[in-house]
C-alpha atoms as a PDB file:
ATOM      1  CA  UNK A   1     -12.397   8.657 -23.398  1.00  0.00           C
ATOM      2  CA  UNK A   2     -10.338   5.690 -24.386  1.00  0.00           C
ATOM      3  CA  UNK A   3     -11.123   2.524 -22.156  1.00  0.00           C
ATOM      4  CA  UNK A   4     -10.334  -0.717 -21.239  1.00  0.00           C
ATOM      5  CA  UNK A   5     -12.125  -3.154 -18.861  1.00  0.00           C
ATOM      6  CA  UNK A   6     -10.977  -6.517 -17.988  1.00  0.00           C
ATOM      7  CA  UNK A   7     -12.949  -9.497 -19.957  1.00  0.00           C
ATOM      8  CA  UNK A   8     -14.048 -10.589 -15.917  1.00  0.00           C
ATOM      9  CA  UNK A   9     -16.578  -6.837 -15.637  1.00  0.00           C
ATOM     10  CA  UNK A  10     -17.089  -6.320 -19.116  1.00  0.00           C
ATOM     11  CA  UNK A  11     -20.880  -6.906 -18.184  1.00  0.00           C
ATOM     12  CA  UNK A  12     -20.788  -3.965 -16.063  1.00  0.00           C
ATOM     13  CA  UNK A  13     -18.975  -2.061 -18.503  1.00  0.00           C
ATOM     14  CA  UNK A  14     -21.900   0.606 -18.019  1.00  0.00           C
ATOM     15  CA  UNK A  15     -21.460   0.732 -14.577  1.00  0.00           C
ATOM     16  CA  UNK A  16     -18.106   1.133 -14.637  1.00  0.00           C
ATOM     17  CA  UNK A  17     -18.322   4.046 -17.233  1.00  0.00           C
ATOM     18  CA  UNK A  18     -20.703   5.546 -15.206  1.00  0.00           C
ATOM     19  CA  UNK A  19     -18.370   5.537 -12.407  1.00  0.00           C
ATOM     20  CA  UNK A  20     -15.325   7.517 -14.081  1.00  0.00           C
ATOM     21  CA  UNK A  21     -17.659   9.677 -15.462  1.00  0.00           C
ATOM     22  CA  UNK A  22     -19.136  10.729 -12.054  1.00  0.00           C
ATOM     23  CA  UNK A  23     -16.048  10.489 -10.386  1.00  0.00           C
ATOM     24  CA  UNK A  24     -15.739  13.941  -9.189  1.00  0.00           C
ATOM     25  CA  UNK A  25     -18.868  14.023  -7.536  1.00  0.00           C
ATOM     26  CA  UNK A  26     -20.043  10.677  -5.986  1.00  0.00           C
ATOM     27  CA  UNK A  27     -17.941   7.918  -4.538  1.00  0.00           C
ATOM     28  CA  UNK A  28     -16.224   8.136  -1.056  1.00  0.00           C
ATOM     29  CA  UNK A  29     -12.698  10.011  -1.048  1.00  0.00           C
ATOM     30  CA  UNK A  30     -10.349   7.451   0.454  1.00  0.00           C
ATOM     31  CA  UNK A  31      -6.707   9.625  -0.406  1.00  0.00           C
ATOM     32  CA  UNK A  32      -6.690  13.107  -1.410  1.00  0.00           C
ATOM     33  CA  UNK A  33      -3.126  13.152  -3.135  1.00  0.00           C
ATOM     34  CA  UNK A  34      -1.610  16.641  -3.959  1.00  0.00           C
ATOM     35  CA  UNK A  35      -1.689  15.216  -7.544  1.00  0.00           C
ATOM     36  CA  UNK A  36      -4.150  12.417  -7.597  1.00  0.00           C
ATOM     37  CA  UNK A  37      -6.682  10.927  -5.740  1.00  0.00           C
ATOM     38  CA  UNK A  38      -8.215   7.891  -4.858  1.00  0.00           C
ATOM     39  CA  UNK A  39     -11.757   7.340  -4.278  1.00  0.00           C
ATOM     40  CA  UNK A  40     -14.133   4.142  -3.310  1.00  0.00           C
ATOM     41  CA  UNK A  41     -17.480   2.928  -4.975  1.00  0.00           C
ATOM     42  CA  UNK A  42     -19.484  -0.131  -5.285  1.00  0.00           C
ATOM     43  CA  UNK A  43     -19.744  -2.417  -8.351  1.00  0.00           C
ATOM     44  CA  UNK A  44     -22.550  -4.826  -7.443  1.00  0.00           C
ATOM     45  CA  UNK A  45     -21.124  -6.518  -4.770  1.00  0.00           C
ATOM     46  CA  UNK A  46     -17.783  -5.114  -4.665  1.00  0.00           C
ATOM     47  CA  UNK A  47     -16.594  -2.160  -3.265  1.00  0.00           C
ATOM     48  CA  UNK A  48     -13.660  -1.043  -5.976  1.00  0.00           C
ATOM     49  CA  UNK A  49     -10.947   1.352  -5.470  1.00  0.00           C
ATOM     50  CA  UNK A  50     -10.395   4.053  -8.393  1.00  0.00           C
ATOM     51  CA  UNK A  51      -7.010   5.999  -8.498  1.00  0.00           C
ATOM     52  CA  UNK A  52      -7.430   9.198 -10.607  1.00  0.00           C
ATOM     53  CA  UNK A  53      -4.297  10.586 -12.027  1.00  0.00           C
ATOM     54  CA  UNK A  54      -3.582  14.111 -12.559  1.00  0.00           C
ATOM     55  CA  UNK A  55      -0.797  14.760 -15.860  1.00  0.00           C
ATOM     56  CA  UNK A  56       1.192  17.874 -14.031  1.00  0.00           C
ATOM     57  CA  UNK A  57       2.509  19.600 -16.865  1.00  0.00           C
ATOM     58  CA  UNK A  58       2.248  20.313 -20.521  1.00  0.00           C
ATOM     59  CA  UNK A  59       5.011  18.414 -21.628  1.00  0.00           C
ATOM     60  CA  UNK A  60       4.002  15.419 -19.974  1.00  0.00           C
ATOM     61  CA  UNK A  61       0.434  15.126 -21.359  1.00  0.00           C
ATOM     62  CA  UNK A  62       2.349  15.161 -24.854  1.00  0.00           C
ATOM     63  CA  UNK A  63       4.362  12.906 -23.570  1.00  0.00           C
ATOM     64  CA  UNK A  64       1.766  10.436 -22.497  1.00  0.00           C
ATOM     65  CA  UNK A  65      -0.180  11.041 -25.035  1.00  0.00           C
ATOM     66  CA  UNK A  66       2.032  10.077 -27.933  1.00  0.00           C
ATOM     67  CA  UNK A  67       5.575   8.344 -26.628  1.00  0.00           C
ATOM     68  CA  UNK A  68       4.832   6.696 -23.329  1.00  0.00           C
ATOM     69  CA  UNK A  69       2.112   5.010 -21.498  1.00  0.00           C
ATOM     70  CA  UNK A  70      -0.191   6.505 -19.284  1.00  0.00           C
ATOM     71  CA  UNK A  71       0.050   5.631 -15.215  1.00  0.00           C
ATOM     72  CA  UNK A  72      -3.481   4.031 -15.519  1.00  0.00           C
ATOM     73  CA  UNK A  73      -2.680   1.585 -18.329  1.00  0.00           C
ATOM     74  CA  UNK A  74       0.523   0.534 -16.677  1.00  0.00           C
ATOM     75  CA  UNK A  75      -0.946   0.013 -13.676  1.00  0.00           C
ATOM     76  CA  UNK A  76      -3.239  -2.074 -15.123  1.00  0.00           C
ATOM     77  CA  UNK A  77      -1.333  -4.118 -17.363  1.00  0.00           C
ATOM     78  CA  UNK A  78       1.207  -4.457 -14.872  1.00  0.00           C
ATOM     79  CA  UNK A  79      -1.251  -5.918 -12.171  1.00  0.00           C
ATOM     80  CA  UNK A  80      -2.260  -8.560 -15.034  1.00  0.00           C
ATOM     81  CA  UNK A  81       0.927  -9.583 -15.321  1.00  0.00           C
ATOM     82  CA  UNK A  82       1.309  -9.717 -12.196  1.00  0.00           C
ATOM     83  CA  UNK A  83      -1.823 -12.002 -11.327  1.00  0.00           C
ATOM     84  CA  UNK A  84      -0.017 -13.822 -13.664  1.00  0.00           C
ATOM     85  CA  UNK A  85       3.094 -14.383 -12.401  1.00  0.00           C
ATOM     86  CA  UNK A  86       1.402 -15.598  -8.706  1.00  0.00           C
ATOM     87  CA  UNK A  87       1.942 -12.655  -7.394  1.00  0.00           C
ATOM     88  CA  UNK A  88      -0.666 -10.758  -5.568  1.00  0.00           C
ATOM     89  CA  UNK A  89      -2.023  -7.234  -5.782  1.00  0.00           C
ATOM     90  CA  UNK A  90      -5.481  -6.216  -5.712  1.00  0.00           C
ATOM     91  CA  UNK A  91      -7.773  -7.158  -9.079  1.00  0.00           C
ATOM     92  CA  UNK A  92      -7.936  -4.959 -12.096  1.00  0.00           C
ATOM     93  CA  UNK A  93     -10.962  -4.023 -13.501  1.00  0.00           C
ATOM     94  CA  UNK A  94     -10.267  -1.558 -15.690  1.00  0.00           C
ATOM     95  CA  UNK A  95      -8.579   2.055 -16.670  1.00  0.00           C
ATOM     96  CA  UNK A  96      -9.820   4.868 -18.695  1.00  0.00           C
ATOM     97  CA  UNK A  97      -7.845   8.033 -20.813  1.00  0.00           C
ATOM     98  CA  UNK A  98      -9.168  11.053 -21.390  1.00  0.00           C
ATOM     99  CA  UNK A  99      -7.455  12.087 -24.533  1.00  0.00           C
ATOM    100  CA  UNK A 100      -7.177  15.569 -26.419  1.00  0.00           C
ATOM    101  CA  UNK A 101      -5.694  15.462 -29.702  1.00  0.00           C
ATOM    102  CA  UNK A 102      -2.348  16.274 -28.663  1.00  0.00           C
ATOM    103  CA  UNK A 103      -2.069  15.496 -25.034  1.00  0.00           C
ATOM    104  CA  UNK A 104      -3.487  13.032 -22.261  1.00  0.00           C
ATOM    105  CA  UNK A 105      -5.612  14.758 -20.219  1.00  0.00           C
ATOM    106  CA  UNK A 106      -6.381  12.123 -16.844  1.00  0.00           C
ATOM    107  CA  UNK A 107      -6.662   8.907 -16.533  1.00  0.00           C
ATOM    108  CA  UNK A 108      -8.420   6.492 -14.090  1.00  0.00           C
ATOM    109  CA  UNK A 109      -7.289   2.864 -12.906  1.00  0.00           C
ATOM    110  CA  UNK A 110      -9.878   1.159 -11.354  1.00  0.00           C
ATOM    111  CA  UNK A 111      -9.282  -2.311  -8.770  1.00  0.00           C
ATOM    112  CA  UNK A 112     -11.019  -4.370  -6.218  1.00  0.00           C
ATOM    113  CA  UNK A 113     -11.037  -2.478  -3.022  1.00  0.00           C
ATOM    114  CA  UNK A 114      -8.439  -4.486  -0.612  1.00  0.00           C
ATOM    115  CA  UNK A 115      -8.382  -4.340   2.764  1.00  0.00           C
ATOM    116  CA  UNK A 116      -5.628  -5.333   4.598  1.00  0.00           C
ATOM    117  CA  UNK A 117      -4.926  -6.168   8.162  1.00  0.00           C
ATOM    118  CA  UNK A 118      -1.373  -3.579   7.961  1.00  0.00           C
ATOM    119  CA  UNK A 119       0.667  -2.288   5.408  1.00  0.00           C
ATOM    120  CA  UNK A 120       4.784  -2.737   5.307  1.00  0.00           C
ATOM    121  CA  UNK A 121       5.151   0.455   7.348  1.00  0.00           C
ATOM    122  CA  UNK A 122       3.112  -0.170  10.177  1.00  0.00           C
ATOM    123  CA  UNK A 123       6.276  -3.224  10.737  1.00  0.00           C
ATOM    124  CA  UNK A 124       8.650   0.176  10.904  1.00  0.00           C
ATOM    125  CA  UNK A 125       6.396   2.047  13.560  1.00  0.00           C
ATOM    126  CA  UNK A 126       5.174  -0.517  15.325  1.00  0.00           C
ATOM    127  CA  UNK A 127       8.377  -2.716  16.601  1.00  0.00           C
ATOM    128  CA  UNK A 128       6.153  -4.278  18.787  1.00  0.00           C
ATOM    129  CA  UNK A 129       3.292  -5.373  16.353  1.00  0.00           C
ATOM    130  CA  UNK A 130       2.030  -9.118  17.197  1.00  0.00           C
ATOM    131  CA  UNK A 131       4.353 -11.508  14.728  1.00  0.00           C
ATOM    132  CA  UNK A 132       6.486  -8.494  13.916  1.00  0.00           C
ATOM    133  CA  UNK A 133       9.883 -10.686  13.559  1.00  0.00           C
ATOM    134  CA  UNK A 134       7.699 -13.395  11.577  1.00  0.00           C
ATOM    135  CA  UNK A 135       5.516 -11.218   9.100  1.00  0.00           C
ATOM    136  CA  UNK A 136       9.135  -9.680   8.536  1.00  0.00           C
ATOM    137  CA  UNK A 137      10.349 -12.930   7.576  1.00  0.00           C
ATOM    138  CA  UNK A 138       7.300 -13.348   5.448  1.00  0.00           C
ATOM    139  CA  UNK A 139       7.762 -10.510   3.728  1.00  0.00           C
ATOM    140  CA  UNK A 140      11.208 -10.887   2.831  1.00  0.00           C
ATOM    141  CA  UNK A 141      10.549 -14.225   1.258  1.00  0.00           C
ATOM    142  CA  UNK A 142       7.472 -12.568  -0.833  1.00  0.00           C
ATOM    143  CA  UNK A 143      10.536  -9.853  -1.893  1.00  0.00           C
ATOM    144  CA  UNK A 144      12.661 -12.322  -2.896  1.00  0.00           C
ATOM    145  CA  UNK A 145      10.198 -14.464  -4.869  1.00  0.00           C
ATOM    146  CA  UNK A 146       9.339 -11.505  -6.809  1.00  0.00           C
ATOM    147  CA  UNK A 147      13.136 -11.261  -8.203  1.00  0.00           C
ATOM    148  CA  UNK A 148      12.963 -14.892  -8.544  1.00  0.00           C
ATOM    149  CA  UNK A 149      10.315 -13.737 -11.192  1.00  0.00           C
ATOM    150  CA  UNK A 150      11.873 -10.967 -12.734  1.00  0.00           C
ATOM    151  CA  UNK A 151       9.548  -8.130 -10.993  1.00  0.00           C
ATOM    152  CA  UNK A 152      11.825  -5.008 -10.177  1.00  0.00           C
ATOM    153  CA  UNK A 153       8.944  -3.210  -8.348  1.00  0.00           C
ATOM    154  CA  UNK A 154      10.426   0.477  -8.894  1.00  0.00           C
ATOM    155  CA  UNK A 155       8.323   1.808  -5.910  1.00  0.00           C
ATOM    156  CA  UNK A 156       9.173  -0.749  -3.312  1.00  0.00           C
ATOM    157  CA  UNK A 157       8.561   1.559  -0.202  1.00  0.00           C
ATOM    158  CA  UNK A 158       6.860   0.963   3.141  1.00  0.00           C
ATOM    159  CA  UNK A 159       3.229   2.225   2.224  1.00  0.00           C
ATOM    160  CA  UNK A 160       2.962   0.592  -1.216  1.00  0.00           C
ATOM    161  CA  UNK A 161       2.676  -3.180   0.345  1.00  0.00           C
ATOM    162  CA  UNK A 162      -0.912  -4.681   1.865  1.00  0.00           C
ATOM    163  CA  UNK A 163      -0.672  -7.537   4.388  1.00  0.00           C
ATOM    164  CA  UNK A 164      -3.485 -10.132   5.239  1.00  0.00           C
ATOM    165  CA  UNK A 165      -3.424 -12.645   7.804  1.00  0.00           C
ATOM    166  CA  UNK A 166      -4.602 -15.530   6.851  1.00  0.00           C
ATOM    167  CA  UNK A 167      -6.962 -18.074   8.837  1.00  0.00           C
ATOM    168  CA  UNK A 168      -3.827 -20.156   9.142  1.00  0.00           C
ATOM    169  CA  UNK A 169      -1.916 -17.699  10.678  1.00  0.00           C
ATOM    170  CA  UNK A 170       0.092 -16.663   7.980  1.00  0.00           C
ATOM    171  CA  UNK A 171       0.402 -14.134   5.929  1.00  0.00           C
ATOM    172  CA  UNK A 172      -0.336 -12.401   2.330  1.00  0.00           C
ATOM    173  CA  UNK A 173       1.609  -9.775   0.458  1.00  0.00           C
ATOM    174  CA  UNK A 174      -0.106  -7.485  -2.273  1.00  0.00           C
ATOM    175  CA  UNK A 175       0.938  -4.642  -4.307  1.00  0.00           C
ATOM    176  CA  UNK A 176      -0.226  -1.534  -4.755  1.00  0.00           C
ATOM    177  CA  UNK A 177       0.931   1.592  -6.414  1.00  0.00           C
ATOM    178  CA  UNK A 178       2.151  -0.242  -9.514  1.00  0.00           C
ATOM    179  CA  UNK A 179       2.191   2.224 -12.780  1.00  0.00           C
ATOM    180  CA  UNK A 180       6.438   1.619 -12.110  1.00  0.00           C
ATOM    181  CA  UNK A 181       7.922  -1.877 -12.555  1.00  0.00           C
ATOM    182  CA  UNK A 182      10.538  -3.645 -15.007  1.00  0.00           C
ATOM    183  CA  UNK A 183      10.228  -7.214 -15.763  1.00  0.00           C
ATOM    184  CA  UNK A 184      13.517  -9.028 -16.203  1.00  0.00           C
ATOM    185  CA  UNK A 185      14.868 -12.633 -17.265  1.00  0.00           C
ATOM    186  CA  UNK A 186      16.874 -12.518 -14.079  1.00  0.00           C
ATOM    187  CA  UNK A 187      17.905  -9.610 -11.423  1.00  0.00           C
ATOM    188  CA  UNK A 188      21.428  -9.513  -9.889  1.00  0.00           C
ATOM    189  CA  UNK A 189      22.354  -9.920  -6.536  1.00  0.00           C
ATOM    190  CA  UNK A 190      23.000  -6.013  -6.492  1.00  0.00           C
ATOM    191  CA  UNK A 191      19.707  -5.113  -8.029  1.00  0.00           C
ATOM    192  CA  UNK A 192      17.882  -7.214  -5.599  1.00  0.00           C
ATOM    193  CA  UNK A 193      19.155  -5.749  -2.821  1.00  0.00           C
ATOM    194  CA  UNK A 194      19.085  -2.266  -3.924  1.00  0.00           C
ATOM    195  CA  UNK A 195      15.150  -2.891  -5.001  1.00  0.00           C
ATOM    196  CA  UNK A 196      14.873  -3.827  -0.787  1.00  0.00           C
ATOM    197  CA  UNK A 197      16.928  -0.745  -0.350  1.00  0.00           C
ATOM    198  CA  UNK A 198      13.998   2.332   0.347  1.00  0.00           C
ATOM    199  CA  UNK A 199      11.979   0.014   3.080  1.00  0.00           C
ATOM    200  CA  UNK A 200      13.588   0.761   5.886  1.00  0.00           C
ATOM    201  CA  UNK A 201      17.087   2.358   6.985  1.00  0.00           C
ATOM    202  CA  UNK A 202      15.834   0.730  10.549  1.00  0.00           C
ATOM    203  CA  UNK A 203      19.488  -1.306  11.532  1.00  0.00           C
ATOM    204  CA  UNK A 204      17.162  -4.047  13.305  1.00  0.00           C
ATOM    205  CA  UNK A 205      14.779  -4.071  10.338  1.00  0.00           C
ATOM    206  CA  UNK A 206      17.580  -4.720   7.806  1.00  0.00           C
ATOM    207  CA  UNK A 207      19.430  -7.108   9.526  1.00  0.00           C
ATOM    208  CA  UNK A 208      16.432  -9.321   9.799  1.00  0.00           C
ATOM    209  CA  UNK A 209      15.623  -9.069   6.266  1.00  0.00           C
ATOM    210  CA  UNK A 210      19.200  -9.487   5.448  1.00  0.00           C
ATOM    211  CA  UNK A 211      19.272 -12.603   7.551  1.00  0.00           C
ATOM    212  CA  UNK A 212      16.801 -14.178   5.707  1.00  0.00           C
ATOM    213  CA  UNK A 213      17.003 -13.115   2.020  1.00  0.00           C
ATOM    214  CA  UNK A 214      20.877 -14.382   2.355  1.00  0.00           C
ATOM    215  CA  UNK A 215      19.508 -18.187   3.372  1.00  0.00           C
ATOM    216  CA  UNK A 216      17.001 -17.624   0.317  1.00  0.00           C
ATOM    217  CA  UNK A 217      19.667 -16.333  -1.804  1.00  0.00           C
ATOM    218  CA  UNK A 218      22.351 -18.511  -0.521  1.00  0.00           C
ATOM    219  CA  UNK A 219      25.358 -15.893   0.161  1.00  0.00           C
ATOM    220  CA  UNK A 220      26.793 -15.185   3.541  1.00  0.00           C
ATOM    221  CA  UNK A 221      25.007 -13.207   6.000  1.00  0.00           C
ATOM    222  CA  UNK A 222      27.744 -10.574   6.370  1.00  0.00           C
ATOM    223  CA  UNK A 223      27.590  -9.712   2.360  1.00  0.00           C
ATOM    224  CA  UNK A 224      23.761  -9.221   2.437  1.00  0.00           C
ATOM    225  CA  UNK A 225      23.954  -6.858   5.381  1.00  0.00           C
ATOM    226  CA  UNK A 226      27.202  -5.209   4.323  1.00  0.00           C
ATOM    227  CA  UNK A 227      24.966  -3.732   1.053  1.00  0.00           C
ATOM    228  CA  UNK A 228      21.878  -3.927   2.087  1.00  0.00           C
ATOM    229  CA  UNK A 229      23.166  -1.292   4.997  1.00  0.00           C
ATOM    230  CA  UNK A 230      25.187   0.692   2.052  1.00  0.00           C
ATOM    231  CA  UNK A 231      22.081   0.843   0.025  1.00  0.00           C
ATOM    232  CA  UNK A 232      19.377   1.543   2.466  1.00  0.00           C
ATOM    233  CA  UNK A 233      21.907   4.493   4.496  1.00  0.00           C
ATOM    234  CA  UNK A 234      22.272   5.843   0.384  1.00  0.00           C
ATOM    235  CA  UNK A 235      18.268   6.280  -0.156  1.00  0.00           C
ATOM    236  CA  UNK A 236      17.652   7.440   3.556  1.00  0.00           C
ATOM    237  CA  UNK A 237      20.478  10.507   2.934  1.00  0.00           C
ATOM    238  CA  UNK A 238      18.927  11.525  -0.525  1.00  0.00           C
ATOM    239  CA  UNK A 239      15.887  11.335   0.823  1.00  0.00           C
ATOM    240  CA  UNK A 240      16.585  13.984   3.622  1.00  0.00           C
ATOM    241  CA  UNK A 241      18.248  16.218   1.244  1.00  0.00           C
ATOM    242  CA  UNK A 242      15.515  16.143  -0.937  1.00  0.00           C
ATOM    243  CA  UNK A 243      13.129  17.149   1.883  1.00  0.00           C
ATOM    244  CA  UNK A 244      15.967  19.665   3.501  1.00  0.00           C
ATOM    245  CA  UNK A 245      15.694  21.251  -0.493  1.00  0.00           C
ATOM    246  CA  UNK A 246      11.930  21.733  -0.271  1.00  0.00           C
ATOM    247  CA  UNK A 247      11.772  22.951   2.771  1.00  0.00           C
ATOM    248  CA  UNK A 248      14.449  25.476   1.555  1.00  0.00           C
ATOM    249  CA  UNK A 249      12.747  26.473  -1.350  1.00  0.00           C
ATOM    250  CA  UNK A 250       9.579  27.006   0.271  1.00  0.00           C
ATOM    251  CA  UNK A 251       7.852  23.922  -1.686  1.00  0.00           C
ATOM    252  CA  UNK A 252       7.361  21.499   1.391  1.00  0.00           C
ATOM    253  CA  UNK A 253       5.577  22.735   5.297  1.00  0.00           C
ATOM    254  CA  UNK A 254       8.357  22.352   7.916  1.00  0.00           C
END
């Protein structure tokens, strides 16, 4: 078992060990993925999330073994960098590989237990949430400060964003889900707005957030809106065809 724990818990490095070793029968199941699964424990004080990943296939677990890597390191260096950047996601702790001689078997990523007051999609189901139009606005500006930075957060979807309300009344953003993200020296008006593009095909939805990332951005109104509404209709279509192509082949319940 390869591991890595972050120089803040490295004096409950047997703790934490004992925790990925044990994972399949203690802690409390918090997501039971179809490929991995998340479960909760406490580390002293803290309660700390741990995300096991499951390699699908054989050529994958060469893959990660040799040429790429794994989900769990990614995620955690990418939440460092993050963290350093200013931008906030929950705190890594550490991640762990289980490694064969010729493949990656599973591997763990382990963070501080977050819990927010609503996540991104809660804003799409709830049109009527308390502060809808200004957490919306919020959000946007947390979007556009990560391209400011250079993040291209691959998996910018609705359930992969944690909001806090402050005791000021405003509002934090944190990531989640992060074993996909580039890091540029700059993003393009185009790849900023296509990165916005799989939150929401919701017309009211997009024309807020194009409202506001074009007085950020400082390009009309009409341009923003005009590809933000290209982009988001694009993902929502391939999105339905992909289910529609499950469902077809039997690999998805109606």
């Amino acid at each position: 078992m390869n591991k890595v724990i972050h120089p803040e818990f490295l004096s409950q490095t047997q703790e934490i060990t004992n925790i990925i070793e044990h994972f399949d029968a203690t802690g409390q199941l918090f997501v039971d993925g179809k490929r991995n699964k998340i479960k909760l424990f406490e580390l002293g004080n803290r309660t700390v999330n741990v995300k096991s990943f499951k390699i699908p296939n054989f050529i994958n677990k060469f893959v990660y073994r040799f040429f790429r890597k794994s989900k769990a390191r990614r995620s955690y260096e990418f939440a460092n960098i993050l963290l350093e950047k200013g931008i906030g996601t929950p705190q890594p702790i550490a991640y762990f590989e289980n490694l064969a001689a010729f493949s990656l078997q599973d591997s763990y990523y382990m963070s501080e237990q977050l819990e927010a007051d609503l996540t991104f999609r809660q804003l799409i189901e709830i049109p009527d949430y308390p502060d809808h139009n200004t957490i919306l606005r919020q959000f946007t500006r947390f979007s556009f400060e990560l391209h400011e930075k250079g993040v291209e957060f691959l998996d910018h979807t609705p359930g992969n964003t944690l909001i806090k309300k402050t005791a000021e009344g405003t509002y934090e953003f944190f990531l989640v889900d992060l074993n996909r993200m580039e890091f540029h020296n700059s993003m393009s008006f185009e790849q900023r707005i296509i990165n916005m593009a799989k939150l929401t095909p919701e017309i009211a939805l997009v024309e807020v957030m194009s409202d506001e990332y074009a007085k950020l951005y400082g390009r009309p109104y009409e341009e923003v809106l005009q590809l933000m509404v290209k982009h988001t209709q694009y993902f929502a279509n391939r999105f339905h065809r992909k289910r529609a192509l499950k469902q077809k082949l039997g690999l998805k319940k109606k």
